[in-house]
C-alpha atoms as a PDB file:
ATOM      1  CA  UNK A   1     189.753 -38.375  81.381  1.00  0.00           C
ATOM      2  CA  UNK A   2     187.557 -40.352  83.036  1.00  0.00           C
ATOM      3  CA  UNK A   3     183.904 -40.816  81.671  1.00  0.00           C
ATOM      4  CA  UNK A   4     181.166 -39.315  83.278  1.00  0.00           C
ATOM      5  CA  UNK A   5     179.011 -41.235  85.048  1.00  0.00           C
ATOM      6  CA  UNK A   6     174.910 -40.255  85.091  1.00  0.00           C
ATOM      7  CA  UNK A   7     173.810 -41.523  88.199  1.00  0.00           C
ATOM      8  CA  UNK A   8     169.821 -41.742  87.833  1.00  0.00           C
ATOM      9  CA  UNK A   9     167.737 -41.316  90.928  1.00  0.00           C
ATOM     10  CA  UNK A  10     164.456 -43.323  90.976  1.00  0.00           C
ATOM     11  CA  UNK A  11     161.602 -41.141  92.756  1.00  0.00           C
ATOM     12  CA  UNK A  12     159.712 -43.488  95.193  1.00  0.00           C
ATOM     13  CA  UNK A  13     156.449 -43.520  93.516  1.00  0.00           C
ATOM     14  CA  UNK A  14     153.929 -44.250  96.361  1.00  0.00           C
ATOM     15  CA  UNK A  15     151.442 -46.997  95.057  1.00  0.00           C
ATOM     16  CA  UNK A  16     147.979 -45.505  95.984  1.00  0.00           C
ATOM     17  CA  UNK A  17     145.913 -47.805  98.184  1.00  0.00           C
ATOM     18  CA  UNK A  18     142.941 -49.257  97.124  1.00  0.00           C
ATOM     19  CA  UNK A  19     140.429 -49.062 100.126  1.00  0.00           C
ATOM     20  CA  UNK A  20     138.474 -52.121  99.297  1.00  0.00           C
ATOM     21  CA  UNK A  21     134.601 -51.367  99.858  1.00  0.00           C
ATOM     22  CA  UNK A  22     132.336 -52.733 102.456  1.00  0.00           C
ATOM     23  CA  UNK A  23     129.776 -54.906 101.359  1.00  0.00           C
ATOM     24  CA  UNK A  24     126.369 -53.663 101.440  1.00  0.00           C
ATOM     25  CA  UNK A  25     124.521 -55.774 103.280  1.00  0.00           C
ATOM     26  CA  UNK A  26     120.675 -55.064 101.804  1.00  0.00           C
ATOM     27  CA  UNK A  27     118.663 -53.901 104.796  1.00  0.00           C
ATOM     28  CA  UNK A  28     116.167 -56.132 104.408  1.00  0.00           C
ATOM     29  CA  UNK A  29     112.737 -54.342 106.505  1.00  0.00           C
ATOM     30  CA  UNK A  30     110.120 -57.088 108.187  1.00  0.00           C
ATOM     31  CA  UNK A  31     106.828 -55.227 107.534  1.00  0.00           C
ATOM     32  CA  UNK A  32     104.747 -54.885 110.230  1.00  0.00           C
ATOM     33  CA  UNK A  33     101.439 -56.985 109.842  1.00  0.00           C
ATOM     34  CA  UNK A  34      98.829 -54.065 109.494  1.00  0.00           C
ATOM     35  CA  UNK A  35      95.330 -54.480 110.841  1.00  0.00           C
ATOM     36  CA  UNK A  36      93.049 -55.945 107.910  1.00  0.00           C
ATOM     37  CA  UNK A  37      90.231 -52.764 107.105  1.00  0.00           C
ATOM     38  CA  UNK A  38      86.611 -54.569 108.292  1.00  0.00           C
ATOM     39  CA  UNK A  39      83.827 -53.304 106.638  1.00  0.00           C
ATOM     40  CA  UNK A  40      80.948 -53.378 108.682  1.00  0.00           C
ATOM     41  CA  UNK A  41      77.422 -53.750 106.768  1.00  0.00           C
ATOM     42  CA  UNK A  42      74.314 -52.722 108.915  1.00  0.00           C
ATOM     43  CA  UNK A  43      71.237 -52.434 108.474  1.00  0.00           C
ATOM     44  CA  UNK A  44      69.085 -49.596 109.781  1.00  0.00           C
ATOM     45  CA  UNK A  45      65.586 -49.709 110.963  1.00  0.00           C
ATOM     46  CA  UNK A  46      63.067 -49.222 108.239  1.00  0.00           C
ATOM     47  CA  UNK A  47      61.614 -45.703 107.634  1.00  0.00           C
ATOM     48  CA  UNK A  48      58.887 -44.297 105.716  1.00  0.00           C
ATOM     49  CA  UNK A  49      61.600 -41.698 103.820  1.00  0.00           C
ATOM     50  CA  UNK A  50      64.411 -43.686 102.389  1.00  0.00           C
ATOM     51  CA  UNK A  51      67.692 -41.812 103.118  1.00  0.00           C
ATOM     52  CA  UNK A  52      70.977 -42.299 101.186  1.00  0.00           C
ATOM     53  CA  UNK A  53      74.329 -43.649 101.638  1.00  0.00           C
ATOM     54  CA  UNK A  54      76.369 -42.527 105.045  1.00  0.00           C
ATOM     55  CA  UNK A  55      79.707 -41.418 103.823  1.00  0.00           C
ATOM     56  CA  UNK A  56      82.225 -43.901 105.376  1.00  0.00           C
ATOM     57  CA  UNK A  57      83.982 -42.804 108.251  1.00  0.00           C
ATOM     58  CA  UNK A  58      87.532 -44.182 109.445  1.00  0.00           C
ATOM     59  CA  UNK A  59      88.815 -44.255 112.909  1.00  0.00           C
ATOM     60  CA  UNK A  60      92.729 -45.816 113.125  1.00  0.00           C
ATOM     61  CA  UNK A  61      93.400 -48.549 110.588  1.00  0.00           C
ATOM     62  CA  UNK A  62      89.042 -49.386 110.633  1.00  0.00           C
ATOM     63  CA  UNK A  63      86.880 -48.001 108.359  1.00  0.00           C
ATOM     64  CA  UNK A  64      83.830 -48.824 109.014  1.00  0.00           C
ATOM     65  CA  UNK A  65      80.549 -48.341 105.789  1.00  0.00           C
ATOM     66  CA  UNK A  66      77.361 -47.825 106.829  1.00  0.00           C
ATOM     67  CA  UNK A  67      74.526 -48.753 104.841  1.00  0.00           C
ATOM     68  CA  UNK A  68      70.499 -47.936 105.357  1.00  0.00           C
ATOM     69  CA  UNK A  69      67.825 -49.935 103.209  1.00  0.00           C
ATOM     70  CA  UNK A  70      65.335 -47.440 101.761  1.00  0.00           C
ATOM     71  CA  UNK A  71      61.545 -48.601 101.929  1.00  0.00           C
ATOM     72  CA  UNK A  72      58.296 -48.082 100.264  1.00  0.00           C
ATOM     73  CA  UNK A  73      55.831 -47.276 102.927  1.00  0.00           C
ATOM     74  CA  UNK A  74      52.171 -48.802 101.887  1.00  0.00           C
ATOM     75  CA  UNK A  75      49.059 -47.722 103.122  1.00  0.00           C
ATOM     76  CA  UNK A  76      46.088 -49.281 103.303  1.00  0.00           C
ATOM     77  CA  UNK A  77      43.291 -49.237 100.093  1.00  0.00           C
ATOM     78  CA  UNK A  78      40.099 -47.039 101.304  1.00  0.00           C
ATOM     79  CA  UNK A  79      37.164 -48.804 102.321  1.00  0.00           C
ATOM     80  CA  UNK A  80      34.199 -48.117  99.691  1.00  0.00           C
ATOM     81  CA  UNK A  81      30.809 -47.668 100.921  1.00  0.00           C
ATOM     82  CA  UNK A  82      27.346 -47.247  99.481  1.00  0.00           C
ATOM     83  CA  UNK A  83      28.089 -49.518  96.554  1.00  0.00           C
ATOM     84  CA  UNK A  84      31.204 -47.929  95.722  1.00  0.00           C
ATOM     85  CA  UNK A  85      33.937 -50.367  93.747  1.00  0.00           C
ATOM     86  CA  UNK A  86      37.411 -50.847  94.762  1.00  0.00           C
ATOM     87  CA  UNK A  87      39.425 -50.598  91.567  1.00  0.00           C
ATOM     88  CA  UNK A  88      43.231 -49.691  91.549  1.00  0.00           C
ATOM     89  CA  UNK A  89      43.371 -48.263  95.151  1.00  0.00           C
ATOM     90  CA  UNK A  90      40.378 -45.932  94.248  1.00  0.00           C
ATOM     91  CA  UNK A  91      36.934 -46.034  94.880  1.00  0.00           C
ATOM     92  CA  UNK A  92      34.322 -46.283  92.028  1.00  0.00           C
ATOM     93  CA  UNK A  93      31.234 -44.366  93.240  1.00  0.00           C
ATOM     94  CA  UNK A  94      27.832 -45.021  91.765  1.00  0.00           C
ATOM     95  CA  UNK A  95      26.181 -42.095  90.238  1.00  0.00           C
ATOM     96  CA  UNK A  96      24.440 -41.048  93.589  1.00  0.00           C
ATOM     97  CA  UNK A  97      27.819 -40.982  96.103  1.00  0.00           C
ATOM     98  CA  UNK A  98      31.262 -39.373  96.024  1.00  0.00           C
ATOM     99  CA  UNK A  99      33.882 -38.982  97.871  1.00  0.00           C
ATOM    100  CA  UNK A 100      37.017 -40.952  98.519  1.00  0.00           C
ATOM    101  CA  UNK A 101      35.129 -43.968 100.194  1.00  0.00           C
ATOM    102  CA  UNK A 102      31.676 -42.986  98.510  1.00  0.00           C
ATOM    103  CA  UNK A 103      30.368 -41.245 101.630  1.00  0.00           C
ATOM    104  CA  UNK A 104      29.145 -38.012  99.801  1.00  0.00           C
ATOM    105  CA  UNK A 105      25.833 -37.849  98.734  1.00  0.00           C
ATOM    106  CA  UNK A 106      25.517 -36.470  95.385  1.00  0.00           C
ATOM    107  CA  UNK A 107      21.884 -35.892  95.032  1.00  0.00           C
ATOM    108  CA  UNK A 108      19.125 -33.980  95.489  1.00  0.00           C
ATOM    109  CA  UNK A 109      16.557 -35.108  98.310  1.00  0.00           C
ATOM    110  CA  UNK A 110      13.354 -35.437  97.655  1.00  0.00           C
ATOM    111  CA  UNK A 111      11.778 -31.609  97.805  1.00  0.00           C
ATOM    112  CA  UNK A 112       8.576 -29.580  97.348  1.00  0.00           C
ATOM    113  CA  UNK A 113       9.376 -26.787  94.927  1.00  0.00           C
ATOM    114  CA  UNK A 114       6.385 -24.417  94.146  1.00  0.00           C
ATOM    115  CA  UNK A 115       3.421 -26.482  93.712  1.00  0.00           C
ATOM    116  CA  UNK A 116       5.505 -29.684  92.399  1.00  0.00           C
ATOM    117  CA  UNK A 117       7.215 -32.800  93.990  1.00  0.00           C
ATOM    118  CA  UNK A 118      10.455 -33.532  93.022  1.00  0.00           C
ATOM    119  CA  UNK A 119      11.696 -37.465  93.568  1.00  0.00           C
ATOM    120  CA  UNK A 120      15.707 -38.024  94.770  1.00  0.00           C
ATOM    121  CA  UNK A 121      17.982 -36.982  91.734  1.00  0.00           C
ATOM    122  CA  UNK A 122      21.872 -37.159  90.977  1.00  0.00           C
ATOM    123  CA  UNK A 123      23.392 -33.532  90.167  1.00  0.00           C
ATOM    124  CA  UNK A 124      23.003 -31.927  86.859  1.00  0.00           C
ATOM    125  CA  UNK A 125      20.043 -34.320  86.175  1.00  0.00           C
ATOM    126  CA  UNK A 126      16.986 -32.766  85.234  1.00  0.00           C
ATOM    127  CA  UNK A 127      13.738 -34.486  87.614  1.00  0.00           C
ATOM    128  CA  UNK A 128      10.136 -34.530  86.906  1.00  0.00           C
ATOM    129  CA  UNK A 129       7.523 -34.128  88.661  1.00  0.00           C
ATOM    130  CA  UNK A 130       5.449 -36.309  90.367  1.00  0.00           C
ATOM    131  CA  UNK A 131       2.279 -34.219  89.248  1.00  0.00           C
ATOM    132  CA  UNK A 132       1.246 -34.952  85.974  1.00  0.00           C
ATOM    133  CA  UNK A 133      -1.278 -34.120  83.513  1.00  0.00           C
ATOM    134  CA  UNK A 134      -4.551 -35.363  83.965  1.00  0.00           C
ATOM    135  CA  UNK A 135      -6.744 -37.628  81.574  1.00  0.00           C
ATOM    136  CA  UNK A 136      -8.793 -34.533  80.407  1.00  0.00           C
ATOM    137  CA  UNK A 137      -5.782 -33.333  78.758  1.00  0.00           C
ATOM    138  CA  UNK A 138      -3.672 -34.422  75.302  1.00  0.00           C
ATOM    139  CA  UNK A 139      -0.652 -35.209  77.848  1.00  0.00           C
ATOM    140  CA  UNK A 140      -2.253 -37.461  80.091  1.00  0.00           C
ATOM    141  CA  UNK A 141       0.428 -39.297  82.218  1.00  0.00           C
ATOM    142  CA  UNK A 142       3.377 -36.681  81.333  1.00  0.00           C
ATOM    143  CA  UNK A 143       4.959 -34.720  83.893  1.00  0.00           C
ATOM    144  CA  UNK A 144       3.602 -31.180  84.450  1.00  0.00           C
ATOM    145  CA  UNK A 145       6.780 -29.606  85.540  1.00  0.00           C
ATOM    146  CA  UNK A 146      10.522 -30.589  85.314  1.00  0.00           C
ATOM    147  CA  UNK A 147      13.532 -29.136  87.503  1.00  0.00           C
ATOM    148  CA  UNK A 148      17.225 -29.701  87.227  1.00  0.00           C
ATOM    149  CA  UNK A 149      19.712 -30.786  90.429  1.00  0.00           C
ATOM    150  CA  UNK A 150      22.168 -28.227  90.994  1.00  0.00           C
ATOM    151  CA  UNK A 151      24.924 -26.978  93.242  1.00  0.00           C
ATOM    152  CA  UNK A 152      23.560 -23.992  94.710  1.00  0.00           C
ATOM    153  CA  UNK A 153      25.812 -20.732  95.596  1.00  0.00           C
ATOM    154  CA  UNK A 154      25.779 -22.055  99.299  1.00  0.00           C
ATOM    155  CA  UNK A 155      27.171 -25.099  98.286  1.00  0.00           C
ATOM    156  CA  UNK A 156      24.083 -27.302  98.934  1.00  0.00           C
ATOM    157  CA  UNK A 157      22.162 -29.779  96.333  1.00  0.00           C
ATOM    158  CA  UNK A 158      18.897 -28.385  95.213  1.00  0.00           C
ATOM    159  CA  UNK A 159      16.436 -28.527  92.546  1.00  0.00           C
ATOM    160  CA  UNK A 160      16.318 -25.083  90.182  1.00  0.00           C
ATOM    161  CA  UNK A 161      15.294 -23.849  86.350  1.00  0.00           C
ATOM    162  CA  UNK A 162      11.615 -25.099  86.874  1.00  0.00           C
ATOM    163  CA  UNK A 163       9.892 -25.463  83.845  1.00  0.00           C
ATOM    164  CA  UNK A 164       6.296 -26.118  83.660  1.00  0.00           C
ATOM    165  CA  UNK A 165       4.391 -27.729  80.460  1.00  0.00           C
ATOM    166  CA  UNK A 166       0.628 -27.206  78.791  1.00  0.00           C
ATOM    167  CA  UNK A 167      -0.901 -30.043  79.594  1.00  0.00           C
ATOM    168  CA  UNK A 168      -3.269 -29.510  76.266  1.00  0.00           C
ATOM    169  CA  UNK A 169       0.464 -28.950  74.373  1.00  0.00           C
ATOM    170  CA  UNK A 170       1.769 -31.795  71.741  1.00  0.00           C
ATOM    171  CA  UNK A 171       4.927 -31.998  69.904  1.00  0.00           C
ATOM    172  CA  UNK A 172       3.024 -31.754  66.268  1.00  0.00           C
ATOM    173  CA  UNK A 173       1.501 -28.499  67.735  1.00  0.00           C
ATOM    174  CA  UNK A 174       5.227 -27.572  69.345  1.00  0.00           C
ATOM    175  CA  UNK A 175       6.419 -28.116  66.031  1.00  0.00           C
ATOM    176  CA  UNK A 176       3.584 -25.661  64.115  1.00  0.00           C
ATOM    177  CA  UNK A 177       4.336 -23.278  66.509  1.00  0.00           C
ATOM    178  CA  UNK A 178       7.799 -22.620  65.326  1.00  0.00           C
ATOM    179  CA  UNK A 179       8.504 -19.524  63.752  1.00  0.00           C
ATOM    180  CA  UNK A 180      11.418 -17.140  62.897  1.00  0.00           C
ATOM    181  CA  UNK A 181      14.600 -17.202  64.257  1.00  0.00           C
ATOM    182  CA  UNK A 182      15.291 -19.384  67.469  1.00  0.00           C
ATOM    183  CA  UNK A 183      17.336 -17.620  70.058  1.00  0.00           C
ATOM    184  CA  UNK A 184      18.967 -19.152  72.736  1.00  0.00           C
ATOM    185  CA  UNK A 185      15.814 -18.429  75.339  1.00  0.00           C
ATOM    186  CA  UNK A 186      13.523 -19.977  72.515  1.00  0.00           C
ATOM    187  CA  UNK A 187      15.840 -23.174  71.939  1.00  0.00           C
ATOM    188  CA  UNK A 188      15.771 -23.849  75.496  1.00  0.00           C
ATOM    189  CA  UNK A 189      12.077 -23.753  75.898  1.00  0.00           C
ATOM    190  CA  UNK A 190      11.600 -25.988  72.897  1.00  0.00           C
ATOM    191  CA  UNK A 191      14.260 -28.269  74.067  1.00  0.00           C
ATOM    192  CA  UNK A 192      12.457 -28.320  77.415  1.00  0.00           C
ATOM    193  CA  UNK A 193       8.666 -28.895  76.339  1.00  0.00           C
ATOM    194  CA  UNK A 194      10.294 -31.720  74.131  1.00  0.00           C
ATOM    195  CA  UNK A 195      12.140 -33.345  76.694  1.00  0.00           C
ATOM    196  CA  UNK A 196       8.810 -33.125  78.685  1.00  0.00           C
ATOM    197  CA  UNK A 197       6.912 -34.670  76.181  1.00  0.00           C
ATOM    198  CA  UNK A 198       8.974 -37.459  75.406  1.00  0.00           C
ATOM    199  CA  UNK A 199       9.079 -38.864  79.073  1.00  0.00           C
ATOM    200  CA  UNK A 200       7.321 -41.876  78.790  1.00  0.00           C
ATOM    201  CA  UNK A 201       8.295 -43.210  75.514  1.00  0.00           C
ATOM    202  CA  UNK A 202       6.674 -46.589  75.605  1.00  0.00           C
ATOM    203  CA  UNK A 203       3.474 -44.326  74.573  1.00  0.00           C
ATOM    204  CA  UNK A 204       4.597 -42.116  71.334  1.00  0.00           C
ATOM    205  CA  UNK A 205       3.626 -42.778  68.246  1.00  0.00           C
ATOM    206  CA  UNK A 206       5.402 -42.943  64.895  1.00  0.00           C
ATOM    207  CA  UNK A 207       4.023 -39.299  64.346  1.00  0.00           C
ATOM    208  CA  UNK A 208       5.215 -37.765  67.689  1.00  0.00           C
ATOM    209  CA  UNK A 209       8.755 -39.452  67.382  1.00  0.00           C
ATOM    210  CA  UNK A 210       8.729 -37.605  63.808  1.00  0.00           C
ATOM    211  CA  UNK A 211       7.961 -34.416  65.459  1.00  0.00           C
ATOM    212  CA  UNK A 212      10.314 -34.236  67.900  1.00  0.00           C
ATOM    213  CA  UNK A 213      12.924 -35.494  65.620  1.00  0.00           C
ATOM    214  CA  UNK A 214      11.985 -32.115  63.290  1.00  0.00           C
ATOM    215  CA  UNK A 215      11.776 -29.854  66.237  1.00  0.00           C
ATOM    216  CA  UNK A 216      15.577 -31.273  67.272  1.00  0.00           C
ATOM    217  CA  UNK A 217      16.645 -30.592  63.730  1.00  0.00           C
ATOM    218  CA  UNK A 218      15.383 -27.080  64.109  1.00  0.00           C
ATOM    219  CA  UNK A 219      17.019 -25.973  67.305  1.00  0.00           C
ATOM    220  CA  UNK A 220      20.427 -27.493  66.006  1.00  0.00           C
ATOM    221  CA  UNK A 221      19.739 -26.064  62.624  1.00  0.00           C
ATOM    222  CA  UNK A 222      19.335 -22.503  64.076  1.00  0.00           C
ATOM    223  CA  UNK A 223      21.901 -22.742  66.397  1.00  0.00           C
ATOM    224  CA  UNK A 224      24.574 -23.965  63.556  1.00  0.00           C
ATOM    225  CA  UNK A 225      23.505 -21.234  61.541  1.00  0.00           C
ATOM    226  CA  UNK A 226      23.338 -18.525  64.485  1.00  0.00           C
ATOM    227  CA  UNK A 227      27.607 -20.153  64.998  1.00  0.00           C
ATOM    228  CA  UNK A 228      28.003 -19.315  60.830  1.00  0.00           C
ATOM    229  CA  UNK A 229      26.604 -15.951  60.990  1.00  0.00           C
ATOM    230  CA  UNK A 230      28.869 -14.696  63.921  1.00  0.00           C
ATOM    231  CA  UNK A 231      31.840 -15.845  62.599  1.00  0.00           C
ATOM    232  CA  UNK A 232      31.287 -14.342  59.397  1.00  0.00           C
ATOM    233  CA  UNK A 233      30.354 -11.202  61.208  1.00  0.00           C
ATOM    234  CA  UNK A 234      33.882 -11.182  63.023  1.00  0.00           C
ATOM    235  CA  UNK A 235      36.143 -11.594  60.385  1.00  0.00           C
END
């Protein structure tokens, strides 16, 4: 017998093929120069109300900032007149002016009221008058009447609340005279005839200066008390 003989085929293995990559060439991209952003900076004409910062507004690659400079407008100090003092801006008026540049006269004119004359006062002084009492009399020299510089309902300066005095009065008799309780009509005479009497002070004696100094003490004494009593009454 003859041997058997294997005969072995070899398969044709196909050897895959190895596609061998491209190289990547890196695209390498030239940017394109932009245009630079300008700011522009301007300055607006000066106004008397300062405004704020315009929003910036871009047109293409330029944005352009505009900027406008608040200011202080400054006026001008007043001008002061009739002695008036410039102090701070404002005008210091003397006692017989007002106003914003002192131009407002703030006195009474000279006037004729009842049977007295009345000399040029500031408001809310009380004037005497140029009447006094005569020799004859324990008040030579003083005042007869006095009247008080008001604003009047119409809106003008004029003298009201005459008071006249007793010429033949004195403050140690004023004083005397005081009895029971003062009420406010009876302190403001007192106060009044006092006031009167103590005009010219260069001529009071030690004794009158006491007396008025007393009659003072009573009106303020009365009044404190008349304050004590009502509040006590109201609680």
């Amino acid at each position: 017998m003859h041997p058997s003989t294997t005969h072995l085929s070899t398969t044709h293995l196909s050897t895959p093929e190895l596609s061998t990559p491209h190289p990547l060439t890196p695209q390498t991209s030239t940017p394109h120069p932009s245009t630079p952003l300008t700011t522009t900076v301007s300055t607006s004409t000066v106004s008397s109300t300062p405004s704020s910062t315009v929003e910036p507004t871009t047109t293409g690659e330029t944005a352009t900032a505009v900027f406008s400079t608040p200011s202080l407008t400054t006026s001008s100090p007043p001008v002061c007149i009739n002695g008036g003092q410039l102090q701070n801006g404002v005008c210091l008026c003397p006692d017989e002016w007002t106003g914003v540049h002192c131009s407002i006269a703030n006195v009474c004119e000279n006037a004729w009221l009842y049977y007295y004359t009345f000399p040029s006062t500031v408001i809310g002084w009380a004037a005497y008058s140029l009447e006094i009492c005569g020799p004859e009399t324990s008040n030579y020299g003083n005042p007869k009447a006095t009247a008080r510089c008001m604003n009047s309902t119409t809106g003008h300066l004029e003298f009201d609340h005459l008071q006249e005095i007793d010429c033949g009065l004195t403050l140690d008799k004023l004083l005397n005279n005081i009895s029971g309780p003062i009420n406010q009509e009876k302190a403001q005479k007192l106060a009044t005839s006092t006031q009167m009497l103590t005009s010219n002070p260069a001529r009071l004696t030690a004794l009158e200066i006491n007396s008025a100094a007393m009659i003072i003490n009573r009106i303020l004494d009365e009044d404190t008390l008349s304050i004590i009593t009502k509040k006590a009454a109201a609680r």
